[in-house]
PDB file of N, CA and C in Angstrom:
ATOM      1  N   UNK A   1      36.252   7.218 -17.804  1.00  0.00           N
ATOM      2  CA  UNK A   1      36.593   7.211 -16.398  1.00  0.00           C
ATOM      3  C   UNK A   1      38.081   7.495 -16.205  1.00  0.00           C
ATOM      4  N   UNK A   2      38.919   7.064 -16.844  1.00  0.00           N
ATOM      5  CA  UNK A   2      40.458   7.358 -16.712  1.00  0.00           C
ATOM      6  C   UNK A   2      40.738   8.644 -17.186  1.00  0.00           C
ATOM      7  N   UNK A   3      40.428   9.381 -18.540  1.00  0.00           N
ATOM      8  CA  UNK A   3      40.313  10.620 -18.141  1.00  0.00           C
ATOM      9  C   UNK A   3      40.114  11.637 -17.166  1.00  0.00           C
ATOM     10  N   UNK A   4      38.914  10.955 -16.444  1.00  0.00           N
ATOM     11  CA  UNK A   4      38.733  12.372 -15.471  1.00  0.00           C
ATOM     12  C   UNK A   4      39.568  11.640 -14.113  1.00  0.00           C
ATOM     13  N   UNK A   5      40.345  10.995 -14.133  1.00  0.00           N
ATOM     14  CA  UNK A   5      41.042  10.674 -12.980  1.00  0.00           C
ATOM     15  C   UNK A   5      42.869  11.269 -13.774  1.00  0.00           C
ATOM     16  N   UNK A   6      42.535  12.016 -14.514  1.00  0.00           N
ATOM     17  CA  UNK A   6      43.984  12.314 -14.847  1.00  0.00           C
ATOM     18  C   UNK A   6      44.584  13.893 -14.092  1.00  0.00           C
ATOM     19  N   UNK A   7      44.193  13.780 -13.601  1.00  0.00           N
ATOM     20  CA  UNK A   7      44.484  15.013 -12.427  1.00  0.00           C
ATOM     21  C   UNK A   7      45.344  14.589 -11.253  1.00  0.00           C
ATOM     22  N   UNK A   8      45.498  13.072 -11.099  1.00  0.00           N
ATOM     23  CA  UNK A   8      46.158  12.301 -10.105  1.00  0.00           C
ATOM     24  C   UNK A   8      47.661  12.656 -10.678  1.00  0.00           C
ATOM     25  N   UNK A   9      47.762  12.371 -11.585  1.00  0.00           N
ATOM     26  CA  UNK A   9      48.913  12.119 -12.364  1.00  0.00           C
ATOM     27  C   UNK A   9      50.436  13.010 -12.101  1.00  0.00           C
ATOM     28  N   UNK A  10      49.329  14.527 -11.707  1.00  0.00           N
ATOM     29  CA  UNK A  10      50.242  15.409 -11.811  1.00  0.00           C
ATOM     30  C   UNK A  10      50.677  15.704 -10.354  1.00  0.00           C
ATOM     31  N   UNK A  11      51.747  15.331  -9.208  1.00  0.00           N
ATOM     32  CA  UNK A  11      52.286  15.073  -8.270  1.00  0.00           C
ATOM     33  C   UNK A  11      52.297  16.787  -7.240  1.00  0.00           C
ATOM     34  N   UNK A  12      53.131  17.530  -8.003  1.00  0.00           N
ATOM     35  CA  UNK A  12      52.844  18.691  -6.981  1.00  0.00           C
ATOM     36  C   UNK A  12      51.479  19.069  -6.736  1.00  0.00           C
ATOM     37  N   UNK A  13      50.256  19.327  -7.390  1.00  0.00           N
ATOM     38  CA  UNK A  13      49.035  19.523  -7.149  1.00  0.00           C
ATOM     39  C   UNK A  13      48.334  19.126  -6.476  1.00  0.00           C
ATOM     40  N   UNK A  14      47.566  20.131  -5.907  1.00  0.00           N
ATOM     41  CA  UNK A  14      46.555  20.057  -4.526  1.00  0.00           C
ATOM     42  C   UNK A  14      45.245  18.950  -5.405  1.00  0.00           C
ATOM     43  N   UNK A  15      44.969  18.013  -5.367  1.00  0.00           N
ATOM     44  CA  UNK A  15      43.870  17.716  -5.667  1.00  0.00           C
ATOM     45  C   UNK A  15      42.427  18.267  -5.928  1.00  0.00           C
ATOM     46  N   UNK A  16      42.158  18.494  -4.717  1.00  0.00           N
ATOM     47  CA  UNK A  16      41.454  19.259  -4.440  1.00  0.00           C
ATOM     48  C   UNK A  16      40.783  20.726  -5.098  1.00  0.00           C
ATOM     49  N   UNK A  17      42.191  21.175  -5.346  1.00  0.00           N
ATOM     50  CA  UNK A  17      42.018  22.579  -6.769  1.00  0.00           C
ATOM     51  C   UNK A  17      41.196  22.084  -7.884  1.00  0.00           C
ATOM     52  N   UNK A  18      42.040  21.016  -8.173  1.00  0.00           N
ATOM     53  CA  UNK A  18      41.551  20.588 -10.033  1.00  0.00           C
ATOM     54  C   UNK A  18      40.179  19.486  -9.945  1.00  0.00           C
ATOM     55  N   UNK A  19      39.922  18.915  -8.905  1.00  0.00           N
ATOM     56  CA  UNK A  19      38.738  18.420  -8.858  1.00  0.00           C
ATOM     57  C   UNK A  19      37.838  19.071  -8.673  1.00  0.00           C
ATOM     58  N   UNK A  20      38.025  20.069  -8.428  1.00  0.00           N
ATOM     59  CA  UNK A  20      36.619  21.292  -7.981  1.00  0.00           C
ATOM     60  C   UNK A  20      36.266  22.034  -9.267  1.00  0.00           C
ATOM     61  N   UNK A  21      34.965  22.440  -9.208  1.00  0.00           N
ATOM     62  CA  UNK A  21      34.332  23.177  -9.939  1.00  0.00           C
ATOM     63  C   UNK A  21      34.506  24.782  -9.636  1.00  0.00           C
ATOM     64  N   UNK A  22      35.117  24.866  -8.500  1.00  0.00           N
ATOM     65  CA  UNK A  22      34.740  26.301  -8.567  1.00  0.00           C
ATOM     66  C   UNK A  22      35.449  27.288  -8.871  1.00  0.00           C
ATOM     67  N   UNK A  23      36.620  27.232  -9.742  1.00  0.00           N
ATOM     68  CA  UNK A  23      36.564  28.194 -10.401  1.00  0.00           C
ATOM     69  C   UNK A  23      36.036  28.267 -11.784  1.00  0.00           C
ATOM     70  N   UNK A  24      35.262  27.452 -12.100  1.00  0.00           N
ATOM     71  CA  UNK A  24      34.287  27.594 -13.493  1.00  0.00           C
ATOM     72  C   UNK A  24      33.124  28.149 -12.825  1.00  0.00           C
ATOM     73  N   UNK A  25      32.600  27.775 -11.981  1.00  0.00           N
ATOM     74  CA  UNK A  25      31.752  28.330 -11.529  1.00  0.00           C
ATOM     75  C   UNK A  25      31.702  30.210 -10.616  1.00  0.00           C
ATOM     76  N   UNK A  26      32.729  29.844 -10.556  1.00  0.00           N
ATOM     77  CA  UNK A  26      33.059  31.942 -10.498  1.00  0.00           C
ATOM     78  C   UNK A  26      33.196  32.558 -11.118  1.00  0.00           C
ATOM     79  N   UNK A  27      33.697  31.804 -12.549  1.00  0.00           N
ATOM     80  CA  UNK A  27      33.382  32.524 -14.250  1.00  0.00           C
ATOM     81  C   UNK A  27      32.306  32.539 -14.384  1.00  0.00           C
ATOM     82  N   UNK A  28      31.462  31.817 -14.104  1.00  0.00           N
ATOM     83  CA  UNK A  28      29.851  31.904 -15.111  1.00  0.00           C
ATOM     84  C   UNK A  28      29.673  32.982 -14.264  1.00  0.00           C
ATOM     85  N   UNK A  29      29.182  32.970 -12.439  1.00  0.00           N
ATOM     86  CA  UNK A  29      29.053  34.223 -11.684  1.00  0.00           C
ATOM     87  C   UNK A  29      29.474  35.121 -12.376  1.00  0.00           C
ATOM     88  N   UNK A  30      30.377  35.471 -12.898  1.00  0.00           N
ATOM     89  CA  UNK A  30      30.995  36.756 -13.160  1.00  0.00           C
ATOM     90  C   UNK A  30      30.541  37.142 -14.318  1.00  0.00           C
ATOM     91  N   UNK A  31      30.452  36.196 -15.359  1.00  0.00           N
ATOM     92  CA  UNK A  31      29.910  36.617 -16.406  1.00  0.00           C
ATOM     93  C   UNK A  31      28.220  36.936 -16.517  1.00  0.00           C
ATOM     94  N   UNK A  32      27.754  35.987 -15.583  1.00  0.00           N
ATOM     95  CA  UNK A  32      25.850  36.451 -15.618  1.00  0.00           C
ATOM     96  C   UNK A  32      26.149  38.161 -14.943  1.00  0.00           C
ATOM     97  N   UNK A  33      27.011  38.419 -13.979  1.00  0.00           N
ATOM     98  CA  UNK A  33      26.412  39.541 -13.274  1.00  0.00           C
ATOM     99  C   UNK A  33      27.224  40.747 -14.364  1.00  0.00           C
ATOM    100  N   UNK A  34      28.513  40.705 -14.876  1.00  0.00           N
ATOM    101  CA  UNK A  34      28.609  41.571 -16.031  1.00  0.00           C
ATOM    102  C   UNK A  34      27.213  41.446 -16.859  1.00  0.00           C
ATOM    103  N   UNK A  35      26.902  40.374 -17.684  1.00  0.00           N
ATOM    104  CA  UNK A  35      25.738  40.256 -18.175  1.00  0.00           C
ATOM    105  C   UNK A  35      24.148  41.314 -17.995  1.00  0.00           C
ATOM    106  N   UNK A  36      24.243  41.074 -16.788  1.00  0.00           N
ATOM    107  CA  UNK A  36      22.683  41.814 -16.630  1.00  0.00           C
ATOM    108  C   UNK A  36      23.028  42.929 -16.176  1.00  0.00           C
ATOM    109  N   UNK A  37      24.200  43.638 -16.012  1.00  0.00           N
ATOM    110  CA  UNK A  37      24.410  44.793 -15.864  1.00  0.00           C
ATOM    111  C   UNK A  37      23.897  45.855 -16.966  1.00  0.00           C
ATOM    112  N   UNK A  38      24.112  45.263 -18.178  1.00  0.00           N
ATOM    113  CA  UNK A  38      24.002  45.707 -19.393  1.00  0.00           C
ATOM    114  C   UNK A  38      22.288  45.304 -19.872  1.00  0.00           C
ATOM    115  N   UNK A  39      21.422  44.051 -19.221  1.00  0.00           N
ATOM    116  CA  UNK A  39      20.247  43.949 -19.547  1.00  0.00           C
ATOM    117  C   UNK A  39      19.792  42.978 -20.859  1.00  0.00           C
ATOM    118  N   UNK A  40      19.940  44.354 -21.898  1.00  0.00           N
ATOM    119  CA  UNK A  40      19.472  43.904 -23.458  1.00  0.00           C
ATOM    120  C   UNK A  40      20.542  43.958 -24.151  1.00  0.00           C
ATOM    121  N   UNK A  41      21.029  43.382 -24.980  1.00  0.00           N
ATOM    122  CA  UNK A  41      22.121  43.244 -25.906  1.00  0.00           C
ATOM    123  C   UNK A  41      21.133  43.993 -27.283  1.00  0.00           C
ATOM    124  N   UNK A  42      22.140  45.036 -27.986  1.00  0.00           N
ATOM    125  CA  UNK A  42      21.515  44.583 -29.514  1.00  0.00           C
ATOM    126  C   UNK A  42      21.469  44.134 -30.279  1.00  0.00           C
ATOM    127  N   UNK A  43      22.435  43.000 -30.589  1.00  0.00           N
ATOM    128  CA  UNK A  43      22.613  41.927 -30.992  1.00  0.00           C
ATOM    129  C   UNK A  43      24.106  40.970 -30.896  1.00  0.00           C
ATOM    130  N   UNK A  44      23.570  39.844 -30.949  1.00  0.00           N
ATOM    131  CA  UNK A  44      24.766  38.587 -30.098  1.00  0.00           C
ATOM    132  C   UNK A  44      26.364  38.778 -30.553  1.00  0.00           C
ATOM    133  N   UNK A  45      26.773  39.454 -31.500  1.00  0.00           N
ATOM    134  CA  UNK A  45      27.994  40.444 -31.790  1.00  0.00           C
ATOM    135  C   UNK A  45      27.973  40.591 -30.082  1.00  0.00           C
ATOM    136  N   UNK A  46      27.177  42.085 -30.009  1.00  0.00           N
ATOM    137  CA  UNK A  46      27.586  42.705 -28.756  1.00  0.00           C
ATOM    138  C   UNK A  46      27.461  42.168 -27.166  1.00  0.00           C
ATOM    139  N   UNK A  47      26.917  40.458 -26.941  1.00  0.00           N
ATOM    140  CA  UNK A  47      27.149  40.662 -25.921  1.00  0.00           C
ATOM    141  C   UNK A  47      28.608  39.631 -25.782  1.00  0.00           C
ATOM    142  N   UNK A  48      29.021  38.511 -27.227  1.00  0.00           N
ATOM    143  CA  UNK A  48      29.842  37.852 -27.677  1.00  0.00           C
ATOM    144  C   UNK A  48      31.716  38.767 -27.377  1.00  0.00           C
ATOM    145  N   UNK A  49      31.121  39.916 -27.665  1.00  0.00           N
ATOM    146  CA  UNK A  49      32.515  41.071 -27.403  1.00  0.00           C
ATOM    147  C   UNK A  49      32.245  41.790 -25.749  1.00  0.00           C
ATOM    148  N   UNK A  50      31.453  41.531 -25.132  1.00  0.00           N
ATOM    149  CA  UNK A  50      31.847  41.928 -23.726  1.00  0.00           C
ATOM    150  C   UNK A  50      32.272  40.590 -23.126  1.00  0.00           C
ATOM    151  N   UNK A  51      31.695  39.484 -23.314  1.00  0.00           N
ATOM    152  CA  UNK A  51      32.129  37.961 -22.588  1.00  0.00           C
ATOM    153  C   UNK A  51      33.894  37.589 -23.216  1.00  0.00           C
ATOM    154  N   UNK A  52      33.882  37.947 -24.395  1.00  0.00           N
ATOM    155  CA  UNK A  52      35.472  37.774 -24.853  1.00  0.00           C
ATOM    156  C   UNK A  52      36.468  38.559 -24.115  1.00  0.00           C
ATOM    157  N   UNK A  53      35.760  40.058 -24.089  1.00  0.00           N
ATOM    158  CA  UNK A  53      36.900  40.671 -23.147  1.00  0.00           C
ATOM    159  C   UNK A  53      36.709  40.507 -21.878  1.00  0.00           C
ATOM    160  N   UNK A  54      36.040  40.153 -21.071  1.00  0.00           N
ATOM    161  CA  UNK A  54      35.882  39.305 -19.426  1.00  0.00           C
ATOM    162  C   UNK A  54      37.003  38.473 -19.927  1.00  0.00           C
ATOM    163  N   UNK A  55      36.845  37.237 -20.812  1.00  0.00           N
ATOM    164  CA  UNK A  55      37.287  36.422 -20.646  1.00  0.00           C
ATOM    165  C   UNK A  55      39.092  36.579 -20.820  1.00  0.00           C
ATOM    166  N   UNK A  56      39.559  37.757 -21.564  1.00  0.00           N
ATOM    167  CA  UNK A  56      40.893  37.942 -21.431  1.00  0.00           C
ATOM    168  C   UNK A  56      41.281  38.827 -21.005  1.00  0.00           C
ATOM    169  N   UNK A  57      40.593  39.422 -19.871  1.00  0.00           N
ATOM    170  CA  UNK A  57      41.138  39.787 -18.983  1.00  0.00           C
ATOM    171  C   UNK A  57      41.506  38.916 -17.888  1.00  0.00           C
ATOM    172  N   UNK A  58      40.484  37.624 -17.624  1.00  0.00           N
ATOM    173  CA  UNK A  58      40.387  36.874 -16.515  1.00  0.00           C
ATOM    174  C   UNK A  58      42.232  35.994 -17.188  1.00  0.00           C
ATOM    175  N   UNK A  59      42.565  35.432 -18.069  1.00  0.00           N
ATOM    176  CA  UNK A  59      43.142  35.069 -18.837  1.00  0.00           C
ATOM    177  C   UNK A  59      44.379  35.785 -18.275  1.00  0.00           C
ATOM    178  N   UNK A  60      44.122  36.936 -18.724  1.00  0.00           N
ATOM    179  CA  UNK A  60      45.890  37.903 -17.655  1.00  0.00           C
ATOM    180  C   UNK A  60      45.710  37.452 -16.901  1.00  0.00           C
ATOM    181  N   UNK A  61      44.531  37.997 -15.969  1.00  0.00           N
ATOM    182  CA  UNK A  61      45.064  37.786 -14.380  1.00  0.00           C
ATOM    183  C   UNK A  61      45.143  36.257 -13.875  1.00  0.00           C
ATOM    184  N   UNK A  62      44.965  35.278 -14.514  1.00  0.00           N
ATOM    185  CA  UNK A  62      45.409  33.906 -14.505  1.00  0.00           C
ATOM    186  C   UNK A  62      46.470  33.668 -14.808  1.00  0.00           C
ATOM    187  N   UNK A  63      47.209  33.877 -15.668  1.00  0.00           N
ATOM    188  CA  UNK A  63      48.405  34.025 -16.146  1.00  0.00           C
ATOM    189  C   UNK A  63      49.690  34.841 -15.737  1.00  0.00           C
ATOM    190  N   UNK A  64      49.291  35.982 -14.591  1.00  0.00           N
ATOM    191  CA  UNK A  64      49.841  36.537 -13.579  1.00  0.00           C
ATOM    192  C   UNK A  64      50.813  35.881 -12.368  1.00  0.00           C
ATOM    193  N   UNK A  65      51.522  35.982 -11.664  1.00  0.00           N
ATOM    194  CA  UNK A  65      52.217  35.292 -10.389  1.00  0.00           C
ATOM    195  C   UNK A  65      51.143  35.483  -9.060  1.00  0.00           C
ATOM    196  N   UNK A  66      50.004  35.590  -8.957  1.00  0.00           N
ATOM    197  CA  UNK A  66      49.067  35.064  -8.201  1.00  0.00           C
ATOM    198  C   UNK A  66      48.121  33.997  -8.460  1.00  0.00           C
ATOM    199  N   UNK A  67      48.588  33.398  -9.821  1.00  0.00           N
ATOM    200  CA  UNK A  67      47.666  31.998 -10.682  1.00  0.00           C
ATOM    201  C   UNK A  67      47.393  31.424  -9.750  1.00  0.00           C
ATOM    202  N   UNK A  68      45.751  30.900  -9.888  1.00  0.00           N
ATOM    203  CA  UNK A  68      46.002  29.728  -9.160  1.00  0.00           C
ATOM    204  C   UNK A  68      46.340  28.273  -8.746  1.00  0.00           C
ATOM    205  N   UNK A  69      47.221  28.068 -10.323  1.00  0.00           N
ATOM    206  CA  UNK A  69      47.844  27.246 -10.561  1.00  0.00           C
ATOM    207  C   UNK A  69      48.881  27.204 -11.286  1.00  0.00           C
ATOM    208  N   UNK A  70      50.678  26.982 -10.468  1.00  0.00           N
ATOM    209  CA  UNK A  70      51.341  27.655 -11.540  1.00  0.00           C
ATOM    210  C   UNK A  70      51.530  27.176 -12.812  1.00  0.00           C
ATOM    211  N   UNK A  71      52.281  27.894 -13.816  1.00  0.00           N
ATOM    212  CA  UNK A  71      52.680  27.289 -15.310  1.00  0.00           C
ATOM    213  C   UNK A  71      53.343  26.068 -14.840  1.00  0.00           C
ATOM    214  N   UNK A  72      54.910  26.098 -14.009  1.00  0.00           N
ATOM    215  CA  UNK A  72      55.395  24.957 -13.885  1.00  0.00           C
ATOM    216  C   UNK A  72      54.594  23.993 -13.607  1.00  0.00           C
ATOM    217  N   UNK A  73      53.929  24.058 -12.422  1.00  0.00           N
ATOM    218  CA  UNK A  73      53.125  22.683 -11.821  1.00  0.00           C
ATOM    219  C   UNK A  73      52.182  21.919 -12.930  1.00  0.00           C
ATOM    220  N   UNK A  74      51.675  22.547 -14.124  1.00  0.00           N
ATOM    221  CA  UNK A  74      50.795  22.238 -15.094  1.00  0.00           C
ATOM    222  C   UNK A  74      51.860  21.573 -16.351  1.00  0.00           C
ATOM    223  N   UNK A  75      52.904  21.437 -16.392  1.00  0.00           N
ATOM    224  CA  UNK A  75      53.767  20.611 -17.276  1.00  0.00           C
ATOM    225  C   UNK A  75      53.662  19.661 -17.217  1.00  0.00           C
ATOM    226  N   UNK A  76      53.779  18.229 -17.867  1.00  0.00           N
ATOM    227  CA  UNK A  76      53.786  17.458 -17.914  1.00  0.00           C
ATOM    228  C   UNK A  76      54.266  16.712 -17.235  1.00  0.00           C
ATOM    229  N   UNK A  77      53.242  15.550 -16.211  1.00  0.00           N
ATOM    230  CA  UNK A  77      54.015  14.491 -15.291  1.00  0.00           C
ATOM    231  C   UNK A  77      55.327  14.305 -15.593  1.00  0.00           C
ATOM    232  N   UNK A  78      56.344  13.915 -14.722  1.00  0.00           N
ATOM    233  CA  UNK A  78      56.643  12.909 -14.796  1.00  0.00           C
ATOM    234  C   UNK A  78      56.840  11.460 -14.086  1.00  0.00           C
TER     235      UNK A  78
END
């Protein structure tokens, strides 16, 4: 229980952001609909290397100055 209340901790942050699910949940979206774009995989290699590169691309553009959470604000309380 004190774990998942450690989101309090960190003072500039919207609550609200880090208690929500949804941006995990706009990754999976994104990844089922890349996913069935493609259908059949020929084997879990190939669909393991399209979800890796989703995933670092999403990774830049997180890591970009439109984040939606900045680097500073994610440092350590104090």
């Amino acid at each position: 229980m004190e774990d998942s209340l450690a989101f309090y901790a960190f003072p500039d942050l919207d609550a609200r952001k880090i208690s929500s699910t949804n941006m995990l949940e706009r990754l999976n979206k994104e990844i089922r609909r890349r996913t069935s774009v493609v259908g059949i995989f020929p084997n879990p290699d190939s669909y393991l290397r399209l979800v890796t590169t989703y995933l670092m691309e999403y990774a830049e553009d997180w890591s970009a100055s439109r984040a939606y959470l900045s680097p500073q604000a994610l440092q350590a309380p104090s």
